[in-house]
PDB file of N, CA and C in Angstrom:
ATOM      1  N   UNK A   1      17.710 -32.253 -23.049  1.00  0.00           N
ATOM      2  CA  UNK A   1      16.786 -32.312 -21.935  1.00  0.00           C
ATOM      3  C   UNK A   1      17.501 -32.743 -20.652  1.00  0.00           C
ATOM      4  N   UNK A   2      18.412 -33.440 -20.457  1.00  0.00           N
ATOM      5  CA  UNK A   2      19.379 -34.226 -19.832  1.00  0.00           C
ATOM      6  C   UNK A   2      19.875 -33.193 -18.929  1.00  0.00           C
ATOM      7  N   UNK A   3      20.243 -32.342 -19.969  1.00  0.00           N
ATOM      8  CA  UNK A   3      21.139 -31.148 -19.357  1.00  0.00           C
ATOM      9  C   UNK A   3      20.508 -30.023 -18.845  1.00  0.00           C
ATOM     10  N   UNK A   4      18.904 -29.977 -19.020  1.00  0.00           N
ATOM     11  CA  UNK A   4      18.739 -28.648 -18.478  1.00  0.00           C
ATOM     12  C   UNK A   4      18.016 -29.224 -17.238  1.00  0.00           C
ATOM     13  N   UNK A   5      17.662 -30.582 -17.102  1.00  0.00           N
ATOM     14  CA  UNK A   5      17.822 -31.201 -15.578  1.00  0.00           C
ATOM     15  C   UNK A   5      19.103 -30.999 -15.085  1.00  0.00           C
ATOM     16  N   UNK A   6      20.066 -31.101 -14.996  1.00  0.00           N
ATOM     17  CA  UNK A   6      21.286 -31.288 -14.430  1.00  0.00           C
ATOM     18  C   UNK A   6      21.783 -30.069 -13.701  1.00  0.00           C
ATOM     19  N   UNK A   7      21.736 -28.802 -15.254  1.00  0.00           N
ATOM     20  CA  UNK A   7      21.816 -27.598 -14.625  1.00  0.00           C
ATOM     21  C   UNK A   7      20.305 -27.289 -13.470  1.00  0.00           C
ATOM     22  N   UNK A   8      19.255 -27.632 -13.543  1.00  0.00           N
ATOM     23  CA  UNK A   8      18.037 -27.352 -12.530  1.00  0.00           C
ATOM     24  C   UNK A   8      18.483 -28.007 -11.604  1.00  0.00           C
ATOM     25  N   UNK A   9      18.906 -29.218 -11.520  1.00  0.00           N
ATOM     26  CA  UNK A   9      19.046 -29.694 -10.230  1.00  0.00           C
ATOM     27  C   UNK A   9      20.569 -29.033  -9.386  1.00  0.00           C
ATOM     28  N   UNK A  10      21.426 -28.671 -10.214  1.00  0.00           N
ATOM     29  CA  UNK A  10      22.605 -28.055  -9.802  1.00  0.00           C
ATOM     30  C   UNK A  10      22.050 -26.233  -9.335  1.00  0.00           C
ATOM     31  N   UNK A  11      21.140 -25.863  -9.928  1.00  0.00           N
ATOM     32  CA  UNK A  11      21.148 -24.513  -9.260  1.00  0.00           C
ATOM     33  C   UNK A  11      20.362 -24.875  -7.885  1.00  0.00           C
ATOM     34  N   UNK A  12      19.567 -25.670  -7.885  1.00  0.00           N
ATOM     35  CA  UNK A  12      18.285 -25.669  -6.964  1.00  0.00           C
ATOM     36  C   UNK A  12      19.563 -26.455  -5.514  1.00  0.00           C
ATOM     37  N   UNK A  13      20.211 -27.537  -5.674  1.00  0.00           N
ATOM     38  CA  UNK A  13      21.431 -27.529  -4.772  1.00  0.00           C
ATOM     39  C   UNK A  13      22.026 -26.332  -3.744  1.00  0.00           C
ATOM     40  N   UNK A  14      22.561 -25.278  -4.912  1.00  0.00           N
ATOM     41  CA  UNK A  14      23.056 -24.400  -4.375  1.00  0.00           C
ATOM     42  C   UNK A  14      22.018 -23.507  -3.922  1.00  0.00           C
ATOM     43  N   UNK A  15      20.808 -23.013  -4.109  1.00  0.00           N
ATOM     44  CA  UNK A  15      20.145 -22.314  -3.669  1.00  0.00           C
ATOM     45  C   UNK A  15      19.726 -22.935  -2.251  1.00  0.00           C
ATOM     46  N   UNK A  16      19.443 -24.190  -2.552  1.00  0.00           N
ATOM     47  CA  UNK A  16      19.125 -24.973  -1.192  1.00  0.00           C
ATOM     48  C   UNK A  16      20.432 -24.860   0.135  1.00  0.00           C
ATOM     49  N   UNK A  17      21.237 -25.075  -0.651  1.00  0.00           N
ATOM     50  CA  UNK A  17      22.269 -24.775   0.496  1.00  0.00           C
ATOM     51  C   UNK A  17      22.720 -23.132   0.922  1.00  0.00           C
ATOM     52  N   UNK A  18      22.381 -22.367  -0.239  1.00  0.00           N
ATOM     53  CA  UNK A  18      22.847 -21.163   0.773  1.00  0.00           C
ATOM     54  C   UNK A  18      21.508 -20.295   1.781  1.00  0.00           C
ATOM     55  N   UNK A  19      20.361 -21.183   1.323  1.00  0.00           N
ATOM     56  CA  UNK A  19      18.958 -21.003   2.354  1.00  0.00           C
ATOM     57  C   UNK A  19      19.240 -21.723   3.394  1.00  0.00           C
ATOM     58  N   UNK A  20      19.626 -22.821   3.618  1.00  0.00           N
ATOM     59  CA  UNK A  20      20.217 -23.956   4.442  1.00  0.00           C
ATOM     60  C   UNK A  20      20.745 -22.676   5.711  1.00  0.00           C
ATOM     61  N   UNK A  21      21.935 -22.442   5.463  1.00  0.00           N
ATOM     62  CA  UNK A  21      22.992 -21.572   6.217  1.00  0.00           C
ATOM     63  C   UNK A  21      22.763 -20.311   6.588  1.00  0.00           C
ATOM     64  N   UNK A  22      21.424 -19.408   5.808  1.00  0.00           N
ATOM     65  CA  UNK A  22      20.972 -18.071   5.613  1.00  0.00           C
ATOM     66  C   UNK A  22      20.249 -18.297   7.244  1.00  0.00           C
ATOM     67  N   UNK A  23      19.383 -19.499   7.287  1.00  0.00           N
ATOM     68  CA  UNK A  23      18.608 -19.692   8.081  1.00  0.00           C
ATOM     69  C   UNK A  23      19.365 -20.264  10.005  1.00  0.00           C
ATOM     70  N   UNK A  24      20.298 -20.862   9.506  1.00  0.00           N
ATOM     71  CA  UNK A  24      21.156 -21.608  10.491  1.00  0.00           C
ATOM     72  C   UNK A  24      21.744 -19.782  10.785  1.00  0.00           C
ATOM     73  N   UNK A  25      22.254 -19.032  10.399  1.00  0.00           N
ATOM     74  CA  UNK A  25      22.732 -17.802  10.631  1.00  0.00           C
ATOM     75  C   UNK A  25      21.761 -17.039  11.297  1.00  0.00           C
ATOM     76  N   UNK A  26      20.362 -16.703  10.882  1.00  0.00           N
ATOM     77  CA  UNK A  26      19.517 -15.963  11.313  1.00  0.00           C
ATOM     78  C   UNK A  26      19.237 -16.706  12.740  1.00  0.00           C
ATOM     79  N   UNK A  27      19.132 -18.364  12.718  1.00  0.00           N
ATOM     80  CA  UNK A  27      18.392 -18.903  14.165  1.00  0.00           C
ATOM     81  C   UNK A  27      19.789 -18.394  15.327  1.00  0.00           C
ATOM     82  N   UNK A  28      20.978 -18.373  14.811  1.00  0.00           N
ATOM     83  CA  UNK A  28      22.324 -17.634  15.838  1.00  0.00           C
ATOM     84  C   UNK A  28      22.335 -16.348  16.043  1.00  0.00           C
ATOM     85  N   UNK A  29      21.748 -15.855  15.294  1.00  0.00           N
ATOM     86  CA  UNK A  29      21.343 -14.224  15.891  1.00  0.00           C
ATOM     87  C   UNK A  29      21.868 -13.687  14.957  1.00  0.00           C
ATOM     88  N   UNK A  30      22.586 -13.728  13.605  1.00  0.00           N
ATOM     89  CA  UNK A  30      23.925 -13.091  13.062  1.00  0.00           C
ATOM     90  C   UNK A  30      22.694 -12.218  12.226  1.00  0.00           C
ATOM     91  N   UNK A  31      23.291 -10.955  12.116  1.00  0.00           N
ATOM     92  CA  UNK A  31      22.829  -9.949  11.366  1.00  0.00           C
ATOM     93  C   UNK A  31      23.523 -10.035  10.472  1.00  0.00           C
ATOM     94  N   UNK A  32      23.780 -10.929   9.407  1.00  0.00           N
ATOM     95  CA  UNK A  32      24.403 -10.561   8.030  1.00  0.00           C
ATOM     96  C   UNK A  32      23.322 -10.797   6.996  1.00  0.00           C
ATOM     97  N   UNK A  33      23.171 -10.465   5.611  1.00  0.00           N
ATOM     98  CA  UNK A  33      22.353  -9.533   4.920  1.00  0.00           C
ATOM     99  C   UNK A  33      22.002 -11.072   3.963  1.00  0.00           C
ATOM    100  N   UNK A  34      20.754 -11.269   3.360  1.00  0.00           N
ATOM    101  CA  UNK A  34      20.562 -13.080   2.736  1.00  0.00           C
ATOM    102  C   UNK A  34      21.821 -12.842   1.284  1.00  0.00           C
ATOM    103  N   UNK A  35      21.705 -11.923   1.106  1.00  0.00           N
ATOM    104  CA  UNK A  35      22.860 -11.999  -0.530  1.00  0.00           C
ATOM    105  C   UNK A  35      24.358 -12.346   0.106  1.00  0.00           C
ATOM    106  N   UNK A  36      24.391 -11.708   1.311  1.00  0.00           N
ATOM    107  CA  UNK A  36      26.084 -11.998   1.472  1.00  0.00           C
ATOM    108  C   UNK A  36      26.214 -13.441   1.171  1.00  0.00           C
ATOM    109  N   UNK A  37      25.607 -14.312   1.649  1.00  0.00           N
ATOM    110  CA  UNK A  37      25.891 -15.788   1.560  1.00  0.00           C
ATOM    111  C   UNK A  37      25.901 -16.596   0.470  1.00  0.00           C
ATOM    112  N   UNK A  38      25.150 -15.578  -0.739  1.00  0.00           N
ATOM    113  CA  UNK A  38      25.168 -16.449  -2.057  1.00  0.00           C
ATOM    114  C   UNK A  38      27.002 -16.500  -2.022  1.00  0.00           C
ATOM    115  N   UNK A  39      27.700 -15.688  -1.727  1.00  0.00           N
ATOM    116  CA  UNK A  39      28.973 -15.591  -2.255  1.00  0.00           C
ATOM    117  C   UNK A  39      29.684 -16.504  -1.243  1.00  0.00           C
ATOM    118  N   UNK A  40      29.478 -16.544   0.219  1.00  0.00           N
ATOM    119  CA  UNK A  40      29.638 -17.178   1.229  1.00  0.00           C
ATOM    120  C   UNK A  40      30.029 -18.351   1.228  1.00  0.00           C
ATOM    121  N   UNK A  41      28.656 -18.705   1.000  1.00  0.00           N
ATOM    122  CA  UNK A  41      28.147 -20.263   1.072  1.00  0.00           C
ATOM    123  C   UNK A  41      29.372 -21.007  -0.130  1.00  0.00           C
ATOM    124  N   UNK A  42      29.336 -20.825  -1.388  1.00  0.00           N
ATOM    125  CA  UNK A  42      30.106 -21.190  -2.523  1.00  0.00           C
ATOM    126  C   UNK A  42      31.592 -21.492  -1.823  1.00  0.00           C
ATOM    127  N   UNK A  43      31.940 -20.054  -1.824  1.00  0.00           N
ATOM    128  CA  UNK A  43      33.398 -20.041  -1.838  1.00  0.00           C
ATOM    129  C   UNK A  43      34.155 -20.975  -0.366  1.00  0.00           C
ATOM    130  N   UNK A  44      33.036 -20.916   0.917  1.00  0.00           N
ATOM    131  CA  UNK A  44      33.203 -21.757   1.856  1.00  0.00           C
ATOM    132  C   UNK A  44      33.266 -23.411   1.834  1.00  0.00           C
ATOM    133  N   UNK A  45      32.145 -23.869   0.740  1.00  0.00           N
ATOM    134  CA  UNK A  45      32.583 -24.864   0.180  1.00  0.00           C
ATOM    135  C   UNK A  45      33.336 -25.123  -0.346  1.00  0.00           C
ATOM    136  N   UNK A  46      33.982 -24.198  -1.753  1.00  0.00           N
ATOM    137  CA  UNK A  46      35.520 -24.894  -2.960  1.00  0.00           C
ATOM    138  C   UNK A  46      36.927 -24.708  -1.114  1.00  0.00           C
ATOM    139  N   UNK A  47      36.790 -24.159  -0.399  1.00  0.00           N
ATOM    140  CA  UNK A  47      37.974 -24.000   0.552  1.00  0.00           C
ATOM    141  C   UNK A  47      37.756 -25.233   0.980  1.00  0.00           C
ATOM    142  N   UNK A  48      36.626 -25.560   1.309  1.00  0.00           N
ATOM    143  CA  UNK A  48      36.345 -27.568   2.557  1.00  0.00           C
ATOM    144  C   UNK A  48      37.034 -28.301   1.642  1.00  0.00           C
ATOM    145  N   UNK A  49      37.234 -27.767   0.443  1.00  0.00           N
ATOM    146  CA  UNK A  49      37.434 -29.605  -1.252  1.00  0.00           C
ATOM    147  C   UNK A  49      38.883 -29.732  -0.905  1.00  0.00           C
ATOM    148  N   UNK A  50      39.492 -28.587  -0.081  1.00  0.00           N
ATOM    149  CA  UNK A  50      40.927 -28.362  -0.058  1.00  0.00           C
ATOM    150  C   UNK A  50      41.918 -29.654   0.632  1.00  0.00           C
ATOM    151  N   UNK A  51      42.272 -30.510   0.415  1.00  0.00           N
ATOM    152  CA  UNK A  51      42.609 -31.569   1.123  1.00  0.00           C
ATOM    153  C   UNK A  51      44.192 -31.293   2.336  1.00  0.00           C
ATOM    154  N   UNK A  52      43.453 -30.218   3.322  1.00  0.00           N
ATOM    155  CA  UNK A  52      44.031 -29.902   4.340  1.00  0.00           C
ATOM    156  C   UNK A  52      43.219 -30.303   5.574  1.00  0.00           C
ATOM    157  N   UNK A  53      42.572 -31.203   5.615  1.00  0.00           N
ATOM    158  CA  UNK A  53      41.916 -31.303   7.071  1.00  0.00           C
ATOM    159  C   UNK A  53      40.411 -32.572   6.596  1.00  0.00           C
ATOM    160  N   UNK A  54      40.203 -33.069   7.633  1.00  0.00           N
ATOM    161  CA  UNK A  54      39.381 -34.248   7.391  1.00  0.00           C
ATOM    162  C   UNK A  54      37.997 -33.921   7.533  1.00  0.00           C
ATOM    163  N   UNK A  55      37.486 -34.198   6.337  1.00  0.00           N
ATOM    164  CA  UNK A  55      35.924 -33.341   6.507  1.00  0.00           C
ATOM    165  C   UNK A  55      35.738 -31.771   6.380  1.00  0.00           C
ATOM    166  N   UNK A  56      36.409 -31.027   6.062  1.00  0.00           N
ATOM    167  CA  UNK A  56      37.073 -29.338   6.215  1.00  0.00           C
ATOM    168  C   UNK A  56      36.543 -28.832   7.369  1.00  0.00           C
ATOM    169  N   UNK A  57      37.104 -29.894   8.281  1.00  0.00           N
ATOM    170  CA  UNK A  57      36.614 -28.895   9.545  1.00  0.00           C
ATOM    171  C   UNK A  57      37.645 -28.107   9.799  1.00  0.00           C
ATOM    172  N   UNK A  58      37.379 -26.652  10.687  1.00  0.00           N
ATOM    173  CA  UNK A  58      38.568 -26.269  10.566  1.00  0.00           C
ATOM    174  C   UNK A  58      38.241 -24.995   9.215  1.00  0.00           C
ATOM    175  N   UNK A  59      38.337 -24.974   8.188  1.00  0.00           N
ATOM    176  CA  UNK A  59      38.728 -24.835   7.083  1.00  0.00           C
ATOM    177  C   UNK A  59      37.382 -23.876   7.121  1.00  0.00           C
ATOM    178  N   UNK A  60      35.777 -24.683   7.110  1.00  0.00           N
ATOM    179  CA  UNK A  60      34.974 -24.089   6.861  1.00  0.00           C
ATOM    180  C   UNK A  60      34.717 -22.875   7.954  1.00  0.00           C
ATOM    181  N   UNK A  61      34.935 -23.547   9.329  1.00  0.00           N
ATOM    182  CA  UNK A  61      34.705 -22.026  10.027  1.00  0.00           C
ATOM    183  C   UNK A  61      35.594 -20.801  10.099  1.00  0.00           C
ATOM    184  N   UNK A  62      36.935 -21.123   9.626  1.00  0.00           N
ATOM    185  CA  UNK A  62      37.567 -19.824   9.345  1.00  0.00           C
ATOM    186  C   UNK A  62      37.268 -19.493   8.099  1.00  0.00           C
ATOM    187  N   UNK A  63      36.814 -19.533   7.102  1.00  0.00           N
ATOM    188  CA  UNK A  63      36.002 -19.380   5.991  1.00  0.00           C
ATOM    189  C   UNK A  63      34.837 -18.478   6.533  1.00  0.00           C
ATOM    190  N   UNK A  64      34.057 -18.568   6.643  1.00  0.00           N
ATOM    191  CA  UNK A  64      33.065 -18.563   7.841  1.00  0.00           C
ATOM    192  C   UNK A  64      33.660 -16.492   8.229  1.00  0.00           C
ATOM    193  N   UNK A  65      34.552 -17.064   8.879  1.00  0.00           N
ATOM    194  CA  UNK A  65      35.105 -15.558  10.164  1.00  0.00           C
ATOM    195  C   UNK A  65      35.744 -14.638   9.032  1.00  0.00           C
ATOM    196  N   UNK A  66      36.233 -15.196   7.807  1.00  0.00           N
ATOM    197  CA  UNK A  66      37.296 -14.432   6.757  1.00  0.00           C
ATOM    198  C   UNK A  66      36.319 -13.691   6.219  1.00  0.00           C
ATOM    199  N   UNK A  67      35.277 -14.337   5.627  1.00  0.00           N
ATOM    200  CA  UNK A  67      34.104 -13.949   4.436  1.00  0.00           C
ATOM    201  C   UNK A  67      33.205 -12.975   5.275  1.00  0.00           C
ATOM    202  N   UNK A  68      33.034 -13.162   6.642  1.00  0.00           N
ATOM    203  CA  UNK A  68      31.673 -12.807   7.323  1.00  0.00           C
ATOM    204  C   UNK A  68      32.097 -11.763   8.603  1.00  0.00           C
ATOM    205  N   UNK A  69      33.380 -11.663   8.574  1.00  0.00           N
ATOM    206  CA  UNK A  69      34.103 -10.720   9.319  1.00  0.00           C
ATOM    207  C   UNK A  69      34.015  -9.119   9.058  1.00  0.00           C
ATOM    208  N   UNK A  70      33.798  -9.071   7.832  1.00  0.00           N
ATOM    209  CA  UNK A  70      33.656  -7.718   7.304  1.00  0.00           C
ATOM    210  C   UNK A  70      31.460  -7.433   7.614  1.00  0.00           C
ATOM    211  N   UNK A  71      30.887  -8.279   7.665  1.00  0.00           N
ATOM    212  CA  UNK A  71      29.267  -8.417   7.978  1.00  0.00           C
ATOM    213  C   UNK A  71      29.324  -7.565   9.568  1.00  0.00           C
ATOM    214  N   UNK A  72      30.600  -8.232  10.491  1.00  0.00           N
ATOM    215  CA  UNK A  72      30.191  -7.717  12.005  1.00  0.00           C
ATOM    216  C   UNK A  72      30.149  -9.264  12.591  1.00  0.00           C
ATOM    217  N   UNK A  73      30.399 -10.756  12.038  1.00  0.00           N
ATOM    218  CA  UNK A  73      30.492 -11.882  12.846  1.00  0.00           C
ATOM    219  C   UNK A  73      32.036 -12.048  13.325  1.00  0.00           C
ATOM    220  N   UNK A  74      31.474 -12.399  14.626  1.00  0.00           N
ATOM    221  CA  UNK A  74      32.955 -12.522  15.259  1.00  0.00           C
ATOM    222  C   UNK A  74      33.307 -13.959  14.964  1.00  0.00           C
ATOM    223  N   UNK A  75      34.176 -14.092  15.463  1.00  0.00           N
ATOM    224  CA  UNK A  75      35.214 -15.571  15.391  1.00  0.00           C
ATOM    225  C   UNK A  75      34.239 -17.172  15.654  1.00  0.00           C
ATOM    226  N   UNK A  76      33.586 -16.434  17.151  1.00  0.00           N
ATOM    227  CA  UNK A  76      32.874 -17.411  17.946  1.00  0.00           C
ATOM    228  C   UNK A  76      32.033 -17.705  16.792  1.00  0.00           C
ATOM    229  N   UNK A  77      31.125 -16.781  16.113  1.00  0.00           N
ATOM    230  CA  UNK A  77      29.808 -16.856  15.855  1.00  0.00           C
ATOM    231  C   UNK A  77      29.923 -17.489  14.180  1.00  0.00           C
ATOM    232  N   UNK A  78      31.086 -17.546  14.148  1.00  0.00           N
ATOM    233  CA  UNK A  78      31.471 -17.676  12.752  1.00  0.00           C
ATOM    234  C   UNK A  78      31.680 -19.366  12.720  1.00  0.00           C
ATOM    235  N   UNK A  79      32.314 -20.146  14.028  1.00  0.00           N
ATOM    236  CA  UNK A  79      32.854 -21.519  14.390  1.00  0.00           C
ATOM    237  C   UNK A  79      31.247 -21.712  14.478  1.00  0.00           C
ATOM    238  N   UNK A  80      30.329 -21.818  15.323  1.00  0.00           N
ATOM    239  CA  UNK A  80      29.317 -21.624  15.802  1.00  0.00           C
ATOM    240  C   UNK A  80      28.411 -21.838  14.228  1.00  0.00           C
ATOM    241  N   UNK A  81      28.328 -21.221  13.418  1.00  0.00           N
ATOM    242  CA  UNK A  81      27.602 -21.252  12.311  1.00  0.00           C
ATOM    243  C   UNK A  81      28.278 -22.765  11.147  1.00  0.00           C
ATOM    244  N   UNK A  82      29.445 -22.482  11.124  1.00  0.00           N
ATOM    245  CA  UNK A  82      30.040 -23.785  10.657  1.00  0.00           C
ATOM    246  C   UNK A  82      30.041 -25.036  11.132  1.00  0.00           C
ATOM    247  N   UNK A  83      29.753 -25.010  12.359  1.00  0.00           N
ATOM    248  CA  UNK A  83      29.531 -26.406  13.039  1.00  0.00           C
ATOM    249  C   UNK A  83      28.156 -26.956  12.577  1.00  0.00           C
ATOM    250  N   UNK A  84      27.141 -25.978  12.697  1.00  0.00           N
ATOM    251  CA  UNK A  84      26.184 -25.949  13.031  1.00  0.00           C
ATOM    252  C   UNK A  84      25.900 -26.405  10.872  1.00  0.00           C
ATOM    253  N   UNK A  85      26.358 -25.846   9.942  1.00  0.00           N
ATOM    254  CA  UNK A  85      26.297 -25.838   9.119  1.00  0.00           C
ATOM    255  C   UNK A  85      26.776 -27.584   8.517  1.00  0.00           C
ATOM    256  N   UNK A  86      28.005 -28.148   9.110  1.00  0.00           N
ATOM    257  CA  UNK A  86      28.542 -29.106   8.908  1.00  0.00           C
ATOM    258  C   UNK A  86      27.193 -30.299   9.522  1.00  0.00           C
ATOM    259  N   UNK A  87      27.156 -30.099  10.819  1.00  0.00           N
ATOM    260  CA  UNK A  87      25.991 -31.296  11.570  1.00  0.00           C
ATOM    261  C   UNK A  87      24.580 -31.065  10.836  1.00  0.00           C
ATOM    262  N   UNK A  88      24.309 -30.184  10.542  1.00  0.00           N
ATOM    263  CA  UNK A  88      22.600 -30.603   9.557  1.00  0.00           C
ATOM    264  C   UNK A  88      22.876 -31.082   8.226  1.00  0.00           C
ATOM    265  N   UNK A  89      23.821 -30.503   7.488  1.00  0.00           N
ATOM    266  CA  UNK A  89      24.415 -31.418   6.309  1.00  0.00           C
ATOM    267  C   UNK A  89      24.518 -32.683   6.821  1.00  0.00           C
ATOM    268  N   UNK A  90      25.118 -32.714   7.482  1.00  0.00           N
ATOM    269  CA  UNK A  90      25.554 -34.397   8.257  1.00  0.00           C
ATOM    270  C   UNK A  90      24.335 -35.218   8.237  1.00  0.00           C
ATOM    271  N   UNK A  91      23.217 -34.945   8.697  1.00  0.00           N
ATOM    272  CA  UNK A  91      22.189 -35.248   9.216  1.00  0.00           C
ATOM    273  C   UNK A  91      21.805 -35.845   7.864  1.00  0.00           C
ATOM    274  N   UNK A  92      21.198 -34.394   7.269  1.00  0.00           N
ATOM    275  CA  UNK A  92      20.497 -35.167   5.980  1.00  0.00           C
ATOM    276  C   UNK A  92      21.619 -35.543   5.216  1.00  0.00           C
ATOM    277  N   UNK A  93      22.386 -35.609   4.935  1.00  0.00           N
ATOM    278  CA  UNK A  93      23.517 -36.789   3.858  1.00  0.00           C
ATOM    279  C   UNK A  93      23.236 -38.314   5.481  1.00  0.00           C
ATOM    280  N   UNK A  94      22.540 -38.571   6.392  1.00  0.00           N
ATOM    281  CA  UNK A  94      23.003 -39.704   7.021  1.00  0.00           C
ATOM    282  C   UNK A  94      21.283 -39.697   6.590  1.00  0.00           C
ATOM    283  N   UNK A  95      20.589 -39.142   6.791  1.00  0.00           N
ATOM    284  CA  UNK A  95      18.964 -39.791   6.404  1.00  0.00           C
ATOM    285  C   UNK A  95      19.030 -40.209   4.972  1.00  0.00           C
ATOM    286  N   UNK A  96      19.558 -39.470   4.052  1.00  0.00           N
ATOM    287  CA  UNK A  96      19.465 -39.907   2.247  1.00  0.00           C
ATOM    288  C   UNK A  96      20.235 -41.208   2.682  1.00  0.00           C
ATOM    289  N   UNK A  97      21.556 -41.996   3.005  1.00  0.00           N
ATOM    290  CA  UNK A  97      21.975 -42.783   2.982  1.00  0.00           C
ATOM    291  C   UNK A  97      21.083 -43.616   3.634  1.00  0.00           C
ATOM    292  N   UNK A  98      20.296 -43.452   4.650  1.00  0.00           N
ATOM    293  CA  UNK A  98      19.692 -44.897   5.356  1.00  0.00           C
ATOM    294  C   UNK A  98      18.596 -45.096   4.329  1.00  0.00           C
ATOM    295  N   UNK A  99      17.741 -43.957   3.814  1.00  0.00           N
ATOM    296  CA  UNK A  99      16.535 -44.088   2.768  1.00  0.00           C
ATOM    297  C   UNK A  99      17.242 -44.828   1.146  1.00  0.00           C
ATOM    298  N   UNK A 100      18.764 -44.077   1.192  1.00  0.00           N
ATOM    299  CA  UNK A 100      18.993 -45.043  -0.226  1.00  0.00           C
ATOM    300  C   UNK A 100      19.464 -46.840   0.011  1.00  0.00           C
ATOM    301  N   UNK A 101      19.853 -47.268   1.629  1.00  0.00           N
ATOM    302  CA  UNK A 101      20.401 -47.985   1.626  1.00  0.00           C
ATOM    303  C   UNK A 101      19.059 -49.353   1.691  1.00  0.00           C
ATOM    304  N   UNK A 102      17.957 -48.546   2.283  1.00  0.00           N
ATOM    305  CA  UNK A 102      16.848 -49.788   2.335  1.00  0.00           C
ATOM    306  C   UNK A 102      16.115 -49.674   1.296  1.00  0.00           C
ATOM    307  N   UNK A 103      16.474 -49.328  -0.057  1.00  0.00           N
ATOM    308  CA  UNK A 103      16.434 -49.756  -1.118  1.00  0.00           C
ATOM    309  C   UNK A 103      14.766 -48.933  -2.197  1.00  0.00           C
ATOM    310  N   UNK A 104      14.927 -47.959  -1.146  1.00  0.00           N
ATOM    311  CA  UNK A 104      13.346 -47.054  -1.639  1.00  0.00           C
ATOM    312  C   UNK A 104      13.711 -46.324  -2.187  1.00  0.00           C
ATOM    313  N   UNK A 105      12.775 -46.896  -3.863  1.00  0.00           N
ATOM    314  CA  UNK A 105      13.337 -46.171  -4.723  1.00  0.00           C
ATOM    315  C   UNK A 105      11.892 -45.296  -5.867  1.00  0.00           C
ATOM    316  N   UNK A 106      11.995 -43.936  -5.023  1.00  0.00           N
ATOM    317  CA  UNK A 106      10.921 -43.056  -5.379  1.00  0.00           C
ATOM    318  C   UNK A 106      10.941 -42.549  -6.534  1.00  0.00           C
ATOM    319  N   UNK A 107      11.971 -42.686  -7.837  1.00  0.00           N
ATOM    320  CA  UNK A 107      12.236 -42.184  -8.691  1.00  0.00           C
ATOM    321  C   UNK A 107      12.844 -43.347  -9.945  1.00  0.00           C
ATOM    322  N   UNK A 108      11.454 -44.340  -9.856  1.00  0.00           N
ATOM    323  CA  UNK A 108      12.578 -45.696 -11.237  1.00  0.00           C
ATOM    324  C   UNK A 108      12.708 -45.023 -12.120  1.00  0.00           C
ATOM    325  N   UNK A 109      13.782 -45.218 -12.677  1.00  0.00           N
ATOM    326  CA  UNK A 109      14.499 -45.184 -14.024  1.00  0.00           C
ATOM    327  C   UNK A 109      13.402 -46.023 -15.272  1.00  0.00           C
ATOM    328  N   UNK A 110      13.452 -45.628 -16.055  1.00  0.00           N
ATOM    329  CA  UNK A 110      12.648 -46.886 -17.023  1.00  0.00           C
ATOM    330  C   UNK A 110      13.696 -46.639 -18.495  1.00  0.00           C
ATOM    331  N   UNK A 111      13.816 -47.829 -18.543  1.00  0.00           N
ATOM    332  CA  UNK A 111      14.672 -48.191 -20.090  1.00  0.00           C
ATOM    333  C   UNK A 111      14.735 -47.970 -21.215  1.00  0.00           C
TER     334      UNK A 111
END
């Protein structure tokens, strides 16, 4: 049972994040297609884990221009989507930390 939470919460992650970016893409104007990004989104992340740059900045928006270059996004629109992709992550990983740090805890554990 353990595990088919783990895997649910691990697909629903990634689905969340490549809706995350589908949407951050569409509000920039980019005409690329919602499936391109299942592949996108992934592989743009394992490149950020790469311990060449602090935070993968850098890393993710040429990721970004490599993957999404063949779609019709240019360079700009590609930095532009990765920034933009990095600061709302940012955001909510800084709201979960202030909600986990004042100690609200919506989900007890029981023994």
């Amino acid at each position: 049972m353990a595990l088919a939470g783990a895997i649910l919460s691990s697909v629903g992650s990634y689905v969340g994040s490549v809706f995350v970016v589908w949407m951050l893409g569409n509000a920039l104007g980019l005409s690329v297609d919602g499936s391109v990004y299942f592949y996108a989104v992934p592989m743009v992340a394992i490149a950020t884990l790469l311990p060449i740059s602090l935070g993968g900045i850098g890393v993710r928006e040429l990721g970004y221009f490599a993957l999404l270059a063949s779609e019709g996004v240019s360079r700009g629109e590609a930095t532009a989507l990765g920034v933009c992709q990095y600061t709302v992550f940012l955001l909510i990983s800084a709201v979960a930390g202030i909600v986990w740090t004042a100690g609200v805890d919506r989900f007890p554990v029981e023994a």
